[in-house]
PDB file of N, CA and C in Angstrom:
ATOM      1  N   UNK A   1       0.833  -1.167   0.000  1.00  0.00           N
ATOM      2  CA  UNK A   1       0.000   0.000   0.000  1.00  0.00           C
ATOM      3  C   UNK A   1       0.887   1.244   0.000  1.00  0.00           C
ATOM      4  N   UNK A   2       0.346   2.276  -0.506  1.00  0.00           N
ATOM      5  CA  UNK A   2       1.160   3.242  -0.813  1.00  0.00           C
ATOM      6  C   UNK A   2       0.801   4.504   0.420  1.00  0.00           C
ATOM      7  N   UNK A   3       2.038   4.982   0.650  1.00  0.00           N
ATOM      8  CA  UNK A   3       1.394   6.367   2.125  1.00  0.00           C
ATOM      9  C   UNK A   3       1.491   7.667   1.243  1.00  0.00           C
ATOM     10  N   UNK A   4       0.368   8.195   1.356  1.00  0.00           N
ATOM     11  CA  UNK A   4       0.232   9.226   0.165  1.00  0.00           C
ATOM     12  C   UNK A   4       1.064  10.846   0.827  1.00  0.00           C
ATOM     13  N   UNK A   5       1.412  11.407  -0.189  1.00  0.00           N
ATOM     14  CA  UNK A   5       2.559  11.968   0.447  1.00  0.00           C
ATOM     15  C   UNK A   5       1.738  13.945   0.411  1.00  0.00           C
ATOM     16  N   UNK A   6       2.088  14.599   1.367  1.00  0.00           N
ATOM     17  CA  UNK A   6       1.716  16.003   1.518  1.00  0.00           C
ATOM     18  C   UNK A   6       1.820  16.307   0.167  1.00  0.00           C
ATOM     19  N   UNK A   7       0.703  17.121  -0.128  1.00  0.00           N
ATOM     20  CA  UNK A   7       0.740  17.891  -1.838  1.00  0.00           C
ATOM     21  C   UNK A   7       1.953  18.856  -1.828  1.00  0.00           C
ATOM     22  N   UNK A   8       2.146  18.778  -3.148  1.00  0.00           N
ATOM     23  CA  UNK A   8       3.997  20.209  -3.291  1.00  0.00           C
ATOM     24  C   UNK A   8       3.165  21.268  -3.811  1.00  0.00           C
ATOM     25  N   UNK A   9       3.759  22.379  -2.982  1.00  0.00           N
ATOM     26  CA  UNK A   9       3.425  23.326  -3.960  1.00  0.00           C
ATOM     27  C   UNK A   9       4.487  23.657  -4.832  1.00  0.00           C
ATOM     28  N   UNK A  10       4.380  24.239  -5.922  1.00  0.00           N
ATOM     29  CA  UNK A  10       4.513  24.350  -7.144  1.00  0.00           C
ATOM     30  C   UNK A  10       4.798  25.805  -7.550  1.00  0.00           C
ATOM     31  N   UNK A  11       4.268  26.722  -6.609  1.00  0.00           N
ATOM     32  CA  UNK A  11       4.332  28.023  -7.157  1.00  0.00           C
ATOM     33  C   UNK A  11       4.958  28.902  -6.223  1.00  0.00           C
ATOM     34  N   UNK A  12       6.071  30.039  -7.255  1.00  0.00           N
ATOM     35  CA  UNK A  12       6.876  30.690  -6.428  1.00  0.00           C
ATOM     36  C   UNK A  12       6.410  31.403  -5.016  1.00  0.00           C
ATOM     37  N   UNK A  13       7.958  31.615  -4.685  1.00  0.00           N
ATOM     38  CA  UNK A  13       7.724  32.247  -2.942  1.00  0.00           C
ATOM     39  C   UNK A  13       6.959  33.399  -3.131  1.00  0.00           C
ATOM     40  N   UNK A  14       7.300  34.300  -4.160  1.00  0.00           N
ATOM     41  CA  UNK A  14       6.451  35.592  -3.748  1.00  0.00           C
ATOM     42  C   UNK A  14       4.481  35.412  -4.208  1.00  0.00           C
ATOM     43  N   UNK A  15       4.500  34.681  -5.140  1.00  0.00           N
ATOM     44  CA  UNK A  15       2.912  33.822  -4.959  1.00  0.00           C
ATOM     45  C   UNK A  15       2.538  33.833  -3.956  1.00  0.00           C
ATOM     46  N   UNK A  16       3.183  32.607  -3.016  1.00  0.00           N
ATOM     47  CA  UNK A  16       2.928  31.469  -2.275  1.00  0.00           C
ATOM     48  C   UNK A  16       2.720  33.273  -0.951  1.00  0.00           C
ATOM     49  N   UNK A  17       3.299  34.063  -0.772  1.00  0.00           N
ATOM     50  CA  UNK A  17       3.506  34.950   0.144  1.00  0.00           C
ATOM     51  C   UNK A  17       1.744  35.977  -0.456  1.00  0.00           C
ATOM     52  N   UNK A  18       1.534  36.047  -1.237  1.00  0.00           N
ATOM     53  CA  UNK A  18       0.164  36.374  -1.397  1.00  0.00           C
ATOM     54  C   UNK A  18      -0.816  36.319  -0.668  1.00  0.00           C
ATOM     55  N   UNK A  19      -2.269  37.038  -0.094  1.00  0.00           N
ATOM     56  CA  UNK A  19      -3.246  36.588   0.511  1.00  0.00           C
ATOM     57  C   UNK A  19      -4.293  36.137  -0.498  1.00  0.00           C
ATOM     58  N   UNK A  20      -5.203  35.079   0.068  1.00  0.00           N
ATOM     59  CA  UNK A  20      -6.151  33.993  -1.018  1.00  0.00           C
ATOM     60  C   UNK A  20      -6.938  35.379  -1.865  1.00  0.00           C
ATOM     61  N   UNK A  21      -7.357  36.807  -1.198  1.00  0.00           N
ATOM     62  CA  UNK A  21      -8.278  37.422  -1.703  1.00  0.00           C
ATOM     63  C   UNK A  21      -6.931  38.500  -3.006  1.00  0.00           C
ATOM     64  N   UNK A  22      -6.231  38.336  -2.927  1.00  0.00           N
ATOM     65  CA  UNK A  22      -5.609  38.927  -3.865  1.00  0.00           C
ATOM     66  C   UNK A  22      -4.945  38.133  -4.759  1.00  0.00           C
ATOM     67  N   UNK A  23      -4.867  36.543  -4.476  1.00  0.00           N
ATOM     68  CA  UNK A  23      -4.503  35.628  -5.962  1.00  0.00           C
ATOM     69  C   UNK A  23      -6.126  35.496  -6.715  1.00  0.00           C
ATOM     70  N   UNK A  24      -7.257  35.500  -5.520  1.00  0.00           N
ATOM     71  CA  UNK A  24      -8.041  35.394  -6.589  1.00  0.00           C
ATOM     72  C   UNK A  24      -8.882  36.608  -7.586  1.00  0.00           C
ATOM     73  N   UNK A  25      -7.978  37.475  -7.347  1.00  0.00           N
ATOM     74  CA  UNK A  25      -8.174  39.153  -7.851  1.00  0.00           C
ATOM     75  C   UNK A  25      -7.594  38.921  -9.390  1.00  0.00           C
ATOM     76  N   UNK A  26      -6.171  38.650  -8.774  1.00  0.00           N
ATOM     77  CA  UNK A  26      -5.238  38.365 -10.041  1.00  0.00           C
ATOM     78  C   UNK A  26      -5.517  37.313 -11.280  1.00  0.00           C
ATOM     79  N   UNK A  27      -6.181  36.249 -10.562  1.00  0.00           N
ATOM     80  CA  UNK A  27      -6.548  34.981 -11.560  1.00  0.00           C
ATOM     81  C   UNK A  27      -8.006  35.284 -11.877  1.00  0.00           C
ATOM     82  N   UNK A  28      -8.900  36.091 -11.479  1.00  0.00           N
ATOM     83  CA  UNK A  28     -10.005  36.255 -11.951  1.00  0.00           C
ATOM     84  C   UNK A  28      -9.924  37.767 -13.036  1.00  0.00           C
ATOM     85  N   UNK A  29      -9.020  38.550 -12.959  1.00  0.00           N
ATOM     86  CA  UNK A  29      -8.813  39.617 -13.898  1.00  0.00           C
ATOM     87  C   UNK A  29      -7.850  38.546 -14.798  1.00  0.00           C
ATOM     88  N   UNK A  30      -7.250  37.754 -14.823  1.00  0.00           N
ATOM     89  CA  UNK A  30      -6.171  36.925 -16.206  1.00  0.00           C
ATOM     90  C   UNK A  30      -7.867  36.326 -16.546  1.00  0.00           C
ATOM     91  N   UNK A  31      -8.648  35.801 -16.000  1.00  0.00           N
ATOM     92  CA  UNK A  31      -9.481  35.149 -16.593  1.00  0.00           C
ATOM     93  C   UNK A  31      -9.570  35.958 -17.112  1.00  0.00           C
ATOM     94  N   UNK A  32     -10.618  36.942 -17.038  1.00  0.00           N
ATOM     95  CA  UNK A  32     -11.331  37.737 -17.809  1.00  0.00           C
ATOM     96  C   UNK A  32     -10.769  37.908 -18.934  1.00  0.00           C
ATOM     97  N   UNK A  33      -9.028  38.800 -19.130  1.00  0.00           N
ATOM     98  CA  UNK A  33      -8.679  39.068 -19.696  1.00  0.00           C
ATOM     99  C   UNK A  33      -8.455  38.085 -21.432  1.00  0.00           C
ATOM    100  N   UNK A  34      -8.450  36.884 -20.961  1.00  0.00           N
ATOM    101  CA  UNK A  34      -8.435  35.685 -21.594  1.00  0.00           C
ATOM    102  C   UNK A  34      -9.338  35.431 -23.002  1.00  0.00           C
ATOM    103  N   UNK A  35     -10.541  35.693 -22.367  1.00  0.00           N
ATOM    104  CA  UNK A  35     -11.769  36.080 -23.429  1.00  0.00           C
ATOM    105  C   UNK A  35     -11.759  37.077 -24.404  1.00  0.00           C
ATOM    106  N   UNK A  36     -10.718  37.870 -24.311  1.00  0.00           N
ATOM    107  CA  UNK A  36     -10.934  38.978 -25.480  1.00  0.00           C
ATOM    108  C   UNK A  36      -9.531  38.710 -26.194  1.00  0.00           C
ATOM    109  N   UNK A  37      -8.473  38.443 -25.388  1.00  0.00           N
ATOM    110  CA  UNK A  37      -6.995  38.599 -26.122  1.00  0.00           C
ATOM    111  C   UNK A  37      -6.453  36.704 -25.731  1.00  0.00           C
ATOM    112  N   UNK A  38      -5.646  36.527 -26.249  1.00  0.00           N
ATOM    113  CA  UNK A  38      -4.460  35.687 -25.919  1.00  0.00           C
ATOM    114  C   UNK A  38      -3.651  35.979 -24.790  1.00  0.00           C
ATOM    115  N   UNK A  39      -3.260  35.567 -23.318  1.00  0.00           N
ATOM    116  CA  UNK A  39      -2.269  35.757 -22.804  1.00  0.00           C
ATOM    117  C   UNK A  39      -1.135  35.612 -23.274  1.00  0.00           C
ATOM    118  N   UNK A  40      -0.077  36.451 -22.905  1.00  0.00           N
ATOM    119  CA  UNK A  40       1.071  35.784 -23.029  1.00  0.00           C
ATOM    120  C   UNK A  40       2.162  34.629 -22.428  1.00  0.00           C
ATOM    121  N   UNK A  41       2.629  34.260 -22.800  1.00  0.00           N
ATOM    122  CA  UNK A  41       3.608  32.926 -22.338  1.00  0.00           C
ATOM    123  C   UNK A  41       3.729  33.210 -20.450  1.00  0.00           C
ATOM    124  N   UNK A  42       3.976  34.511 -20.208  1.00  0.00           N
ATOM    125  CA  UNK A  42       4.648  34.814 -19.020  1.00  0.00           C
ATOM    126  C   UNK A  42       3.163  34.572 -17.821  1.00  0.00           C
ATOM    127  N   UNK A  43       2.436  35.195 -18.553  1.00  0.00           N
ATOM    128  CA  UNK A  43       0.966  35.462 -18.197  1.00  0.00           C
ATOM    129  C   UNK A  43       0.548  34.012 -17.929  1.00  0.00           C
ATOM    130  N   UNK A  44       0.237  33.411 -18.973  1.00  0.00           N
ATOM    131  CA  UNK A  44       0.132  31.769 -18.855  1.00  0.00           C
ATOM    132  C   UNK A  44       0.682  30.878 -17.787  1.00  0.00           C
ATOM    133  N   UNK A  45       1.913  31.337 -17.053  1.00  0.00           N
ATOM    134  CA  UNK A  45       2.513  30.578 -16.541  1.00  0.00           C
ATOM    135  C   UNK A  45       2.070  31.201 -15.045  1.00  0.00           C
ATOM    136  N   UNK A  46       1.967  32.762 -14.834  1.00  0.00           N
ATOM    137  CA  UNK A  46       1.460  33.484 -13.619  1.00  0.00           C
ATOM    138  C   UNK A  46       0.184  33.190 -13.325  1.00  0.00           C
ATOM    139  N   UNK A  47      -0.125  32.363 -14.060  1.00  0.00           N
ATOM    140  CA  UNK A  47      -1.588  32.253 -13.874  1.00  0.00           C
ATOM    141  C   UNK A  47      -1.757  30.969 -13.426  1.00  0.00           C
ATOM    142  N   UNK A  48      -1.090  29.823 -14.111  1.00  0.00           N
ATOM    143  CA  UNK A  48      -1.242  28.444 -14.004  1.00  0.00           C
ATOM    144  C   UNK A  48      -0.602  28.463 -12.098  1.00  0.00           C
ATOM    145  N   UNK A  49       0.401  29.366 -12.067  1.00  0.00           N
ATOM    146  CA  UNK A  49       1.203  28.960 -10.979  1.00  0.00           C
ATOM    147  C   UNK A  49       0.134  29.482  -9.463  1.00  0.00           C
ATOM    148  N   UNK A  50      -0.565  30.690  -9.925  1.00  0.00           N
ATOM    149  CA  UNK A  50      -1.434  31.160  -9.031  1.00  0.00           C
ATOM    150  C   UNK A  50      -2.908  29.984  -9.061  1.00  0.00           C
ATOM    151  N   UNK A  51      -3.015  29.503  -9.768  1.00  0.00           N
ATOM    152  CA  UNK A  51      -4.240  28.798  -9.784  1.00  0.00           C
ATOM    153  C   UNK A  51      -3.765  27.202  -8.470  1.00  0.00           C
ATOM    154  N   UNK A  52      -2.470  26.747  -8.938  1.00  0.00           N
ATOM    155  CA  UNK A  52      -1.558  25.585  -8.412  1.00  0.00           C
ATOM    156  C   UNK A  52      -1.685  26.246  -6.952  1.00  0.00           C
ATOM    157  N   UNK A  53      -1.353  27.668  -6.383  1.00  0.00           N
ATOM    158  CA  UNK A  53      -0.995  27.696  -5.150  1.00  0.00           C
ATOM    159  C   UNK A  53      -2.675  27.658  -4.228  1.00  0.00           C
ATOM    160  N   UNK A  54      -3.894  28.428  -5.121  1.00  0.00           N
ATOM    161  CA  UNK A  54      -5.049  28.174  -4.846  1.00  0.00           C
ATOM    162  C   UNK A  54      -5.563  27.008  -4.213  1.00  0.00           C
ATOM    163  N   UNK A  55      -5.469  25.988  -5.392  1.00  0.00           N
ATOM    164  CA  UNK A  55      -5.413  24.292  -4.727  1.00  0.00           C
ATOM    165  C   UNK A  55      -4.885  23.979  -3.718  1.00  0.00           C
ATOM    166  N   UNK A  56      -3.638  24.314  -3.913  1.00  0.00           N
ATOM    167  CA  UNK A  56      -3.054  23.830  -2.245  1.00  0.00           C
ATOM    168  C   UNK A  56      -3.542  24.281  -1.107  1.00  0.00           C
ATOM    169  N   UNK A  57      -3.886  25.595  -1.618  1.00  0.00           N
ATOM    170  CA  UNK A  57      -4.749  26.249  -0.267  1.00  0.00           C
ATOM    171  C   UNK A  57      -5.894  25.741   0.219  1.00  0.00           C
ATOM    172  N   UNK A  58      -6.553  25.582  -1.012  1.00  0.00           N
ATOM    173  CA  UNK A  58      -7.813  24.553  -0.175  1.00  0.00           C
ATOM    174  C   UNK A  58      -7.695  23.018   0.269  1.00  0.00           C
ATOM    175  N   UNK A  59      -7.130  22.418  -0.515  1.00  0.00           N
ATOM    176  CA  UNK A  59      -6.345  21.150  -0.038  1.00  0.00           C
ATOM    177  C   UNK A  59      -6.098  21.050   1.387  1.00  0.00           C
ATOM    178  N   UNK A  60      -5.505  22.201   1.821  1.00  0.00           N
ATOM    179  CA  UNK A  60      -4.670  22.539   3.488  1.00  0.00           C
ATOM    180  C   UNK A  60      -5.740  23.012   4.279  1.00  0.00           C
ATOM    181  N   UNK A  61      -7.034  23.341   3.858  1.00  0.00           N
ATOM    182  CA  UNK A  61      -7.365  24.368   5.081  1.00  0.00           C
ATOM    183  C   UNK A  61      -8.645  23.380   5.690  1.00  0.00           C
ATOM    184  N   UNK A  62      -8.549  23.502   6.858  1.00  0.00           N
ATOM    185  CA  UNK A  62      -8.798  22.424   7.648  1.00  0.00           C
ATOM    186  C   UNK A  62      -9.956  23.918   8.739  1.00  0.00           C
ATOM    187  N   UNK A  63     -11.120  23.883   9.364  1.00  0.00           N
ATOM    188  CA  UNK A  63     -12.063  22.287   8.783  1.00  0.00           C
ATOM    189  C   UNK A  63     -12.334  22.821   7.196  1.00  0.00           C
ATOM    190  N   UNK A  64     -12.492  21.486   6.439  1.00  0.00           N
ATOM    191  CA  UNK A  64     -13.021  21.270   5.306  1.00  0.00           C
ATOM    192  C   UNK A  64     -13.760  22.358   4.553  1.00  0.00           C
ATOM    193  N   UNK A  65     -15.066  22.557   5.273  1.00  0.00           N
ATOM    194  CA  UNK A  65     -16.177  23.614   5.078  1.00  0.00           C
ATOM    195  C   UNK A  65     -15.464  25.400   5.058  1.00  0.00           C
ATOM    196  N   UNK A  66     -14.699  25.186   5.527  1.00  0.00           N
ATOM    197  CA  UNK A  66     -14.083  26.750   4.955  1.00  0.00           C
ATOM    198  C   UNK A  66     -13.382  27.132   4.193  1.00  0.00           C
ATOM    199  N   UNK A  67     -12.763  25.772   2.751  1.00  0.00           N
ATOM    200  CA  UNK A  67     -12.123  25.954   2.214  1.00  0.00           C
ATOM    201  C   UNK A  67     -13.327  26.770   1.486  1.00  0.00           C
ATOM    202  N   UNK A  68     -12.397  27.475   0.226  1.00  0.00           N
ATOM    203  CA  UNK A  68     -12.975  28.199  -1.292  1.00  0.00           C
ATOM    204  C   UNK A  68     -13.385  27.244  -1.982  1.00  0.00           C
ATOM    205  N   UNK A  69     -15.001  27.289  -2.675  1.00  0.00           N
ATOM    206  CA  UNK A  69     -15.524  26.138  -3.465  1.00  0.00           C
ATOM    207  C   UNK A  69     -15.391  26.533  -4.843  1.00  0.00           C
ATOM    208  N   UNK A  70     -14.705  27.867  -5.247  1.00  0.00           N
ATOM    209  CA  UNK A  70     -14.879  28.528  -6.872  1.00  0.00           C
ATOM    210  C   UNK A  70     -13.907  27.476  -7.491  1.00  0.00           C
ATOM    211  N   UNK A  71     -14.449  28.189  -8.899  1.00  0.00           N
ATOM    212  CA  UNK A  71     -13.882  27.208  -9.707  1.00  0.00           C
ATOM    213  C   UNK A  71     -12.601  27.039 -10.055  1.00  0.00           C
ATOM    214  N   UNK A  72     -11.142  28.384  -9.557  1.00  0.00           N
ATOM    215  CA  UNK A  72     -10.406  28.381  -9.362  1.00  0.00           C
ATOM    216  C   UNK A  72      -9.532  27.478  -8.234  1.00  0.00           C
ATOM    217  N   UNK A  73      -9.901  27.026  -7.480  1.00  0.00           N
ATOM    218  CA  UNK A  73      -9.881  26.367  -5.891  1.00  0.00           C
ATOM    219  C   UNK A  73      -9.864  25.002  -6.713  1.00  0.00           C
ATOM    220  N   UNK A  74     -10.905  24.570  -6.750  1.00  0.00           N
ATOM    221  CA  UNK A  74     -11.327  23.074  -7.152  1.00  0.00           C
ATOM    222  C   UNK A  74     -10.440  22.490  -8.594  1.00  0.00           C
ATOM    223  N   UNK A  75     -10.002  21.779  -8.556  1.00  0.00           N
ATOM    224  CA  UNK A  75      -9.152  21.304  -9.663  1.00  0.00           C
ATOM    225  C   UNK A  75     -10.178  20.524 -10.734  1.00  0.00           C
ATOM    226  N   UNK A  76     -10.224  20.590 -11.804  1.00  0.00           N
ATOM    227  CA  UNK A  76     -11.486  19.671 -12.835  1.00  0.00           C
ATOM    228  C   UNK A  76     -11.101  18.234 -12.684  1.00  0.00           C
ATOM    229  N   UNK A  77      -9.890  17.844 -12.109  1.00  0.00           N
ATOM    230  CA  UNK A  77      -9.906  16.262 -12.334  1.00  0.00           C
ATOM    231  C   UNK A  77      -9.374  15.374 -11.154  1.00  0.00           C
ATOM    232  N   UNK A  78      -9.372  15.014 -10.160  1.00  0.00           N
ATOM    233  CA  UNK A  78      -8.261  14.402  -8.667  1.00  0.00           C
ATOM    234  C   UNK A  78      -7.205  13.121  -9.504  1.00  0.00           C
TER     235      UNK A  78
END
């Protein structure tokens, strides 16, 4: 049997040093922005990495019921 191991985060220190109401400021204005233009490469990656540190956040936050249920938070696949 396998012992399942603490999730990694993935996304840089100054991210990871962010509060939840200002990554999801940032990833909900890249959304938006998304719909009218193309991000760019850099953008793409600030975004993927802010979405990665989101997850972990809810992943971690204990009790359960107070994690973030948006669709940023929740990953589409376990």
């Amino acid at each position: 049997m396998e012992t399942s191991k603490p999730p990694r985060r993935r996304s840089p220190g100054y991210v990871r040093e962010w509060s939840s109401p200002a990554l999801h400021a940032v990833a909900m204005r890249m959304n938006r922005d998304r719909t009218s233009a193309d991000l760019t490469e850099h953008q793409e990656w600030l975004y993927d990495a802010i979405v990665s540190e989101l997850e972990y956040r809810r992943r971690r936050t204990r009790p359960v019921w107070r994690a973030c249920a948006c669709f940023l938070c929740i990953p589409p696949f376990e």
